[in-house]
Protein backbone atom coordinates (compact mmCIF):
# COMPACT_ATOMS: atom_id res chain seq x y z
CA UNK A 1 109.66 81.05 78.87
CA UNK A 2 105.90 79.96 79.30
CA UNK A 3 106.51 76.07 80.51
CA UNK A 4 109.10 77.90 83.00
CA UNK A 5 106.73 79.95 84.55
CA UNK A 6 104.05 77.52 84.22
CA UNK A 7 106.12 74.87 86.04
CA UNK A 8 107.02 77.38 88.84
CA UNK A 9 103.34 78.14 89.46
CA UNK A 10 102.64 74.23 89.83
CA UNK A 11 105.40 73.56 92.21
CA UNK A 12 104.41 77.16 94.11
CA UNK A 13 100.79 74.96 94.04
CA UNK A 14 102.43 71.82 95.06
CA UNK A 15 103.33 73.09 98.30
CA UNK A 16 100.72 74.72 98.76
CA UNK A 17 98.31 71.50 98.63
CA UNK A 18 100.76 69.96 100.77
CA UNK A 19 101.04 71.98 103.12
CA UNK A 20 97.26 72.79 103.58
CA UNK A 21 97.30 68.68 103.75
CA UNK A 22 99.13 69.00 107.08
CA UNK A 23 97.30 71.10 108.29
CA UNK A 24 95.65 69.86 112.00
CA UNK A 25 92.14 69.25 111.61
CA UNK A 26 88.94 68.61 114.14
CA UNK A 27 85.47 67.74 114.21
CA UNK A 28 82.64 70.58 114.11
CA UNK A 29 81.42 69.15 116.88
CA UNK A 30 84.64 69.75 118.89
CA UNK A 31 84.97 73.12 117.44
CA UNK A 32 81.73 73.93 118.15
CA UNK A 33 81.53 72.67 122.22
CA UNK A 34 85.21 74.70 122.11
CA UNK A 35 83.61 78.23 121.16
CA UNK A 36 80.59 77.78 123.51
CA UNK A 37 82.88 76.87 126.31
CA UNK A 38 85.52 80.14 125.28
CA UNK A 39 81.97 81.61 125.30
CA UNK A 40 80.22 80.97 128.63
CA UNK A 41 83.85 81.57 130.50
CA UNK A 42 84.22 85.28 128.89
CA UNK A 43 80.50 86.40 129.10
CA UNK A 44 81.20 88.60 132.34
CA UNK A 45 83.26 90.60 130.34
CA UNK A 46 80.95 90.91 126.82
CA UNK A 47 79.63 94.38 126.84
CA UNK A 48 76.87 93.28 124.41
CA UNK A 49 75.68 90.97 127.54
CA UNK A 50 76.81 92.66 131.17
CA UNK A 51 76.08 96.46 129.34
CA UNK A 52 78.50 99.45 129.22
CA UNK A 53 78.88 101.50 132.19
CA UNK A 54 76.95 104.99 131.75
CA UNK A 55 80.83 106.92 132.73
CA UNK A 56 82.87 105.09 129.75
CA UNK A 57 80.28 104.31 127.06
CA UNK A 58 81.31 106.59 124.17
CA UNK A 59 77.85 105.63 122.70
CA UNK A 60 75.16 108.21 125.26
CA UNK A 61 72.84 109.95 124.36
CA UNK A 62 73.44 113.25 124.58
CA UNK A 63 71.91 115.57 127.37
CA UNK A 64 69.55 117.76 126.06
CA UNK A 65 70.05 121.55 127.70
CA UNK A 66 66.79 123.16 127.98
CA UNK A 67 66.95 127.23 128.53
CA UNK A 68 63.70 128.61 130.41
């Protein structure tokens, strides 16, 4: 019962290695000039960089209501 399981989890491991094998690889490099190009062409619409406008940012601070 043990060398049956045992042999199913190497062939379940088998593919496993082969597939990650075929997996499509590429240079950092390529990666990297990739992400900063995805970067630069989306920055108009990264709140982090163009801000939140004041109507739709959940985020305020709240207005303080001062009773004379």
């Amino acid at each position: 019962m043990t060398s049956n399981s045992s042999l199913s989890n190497m062939r379940r491991l088998v593919e496993q290695l082969k597939l990650e094998a075929s997996v499509e690889r590429i240079k950092i490099s390529q990666a990297a000039a990739e992400l900063q190009q995805y970067c630069l062409q989306n920055a108009s619409k990264d709140a982090l960089l163009v801000g939140v406008p004041t109507g739709s940012n959940p985020f305020r601070e709240p207005r303080s209501c001062a009773v004379v």
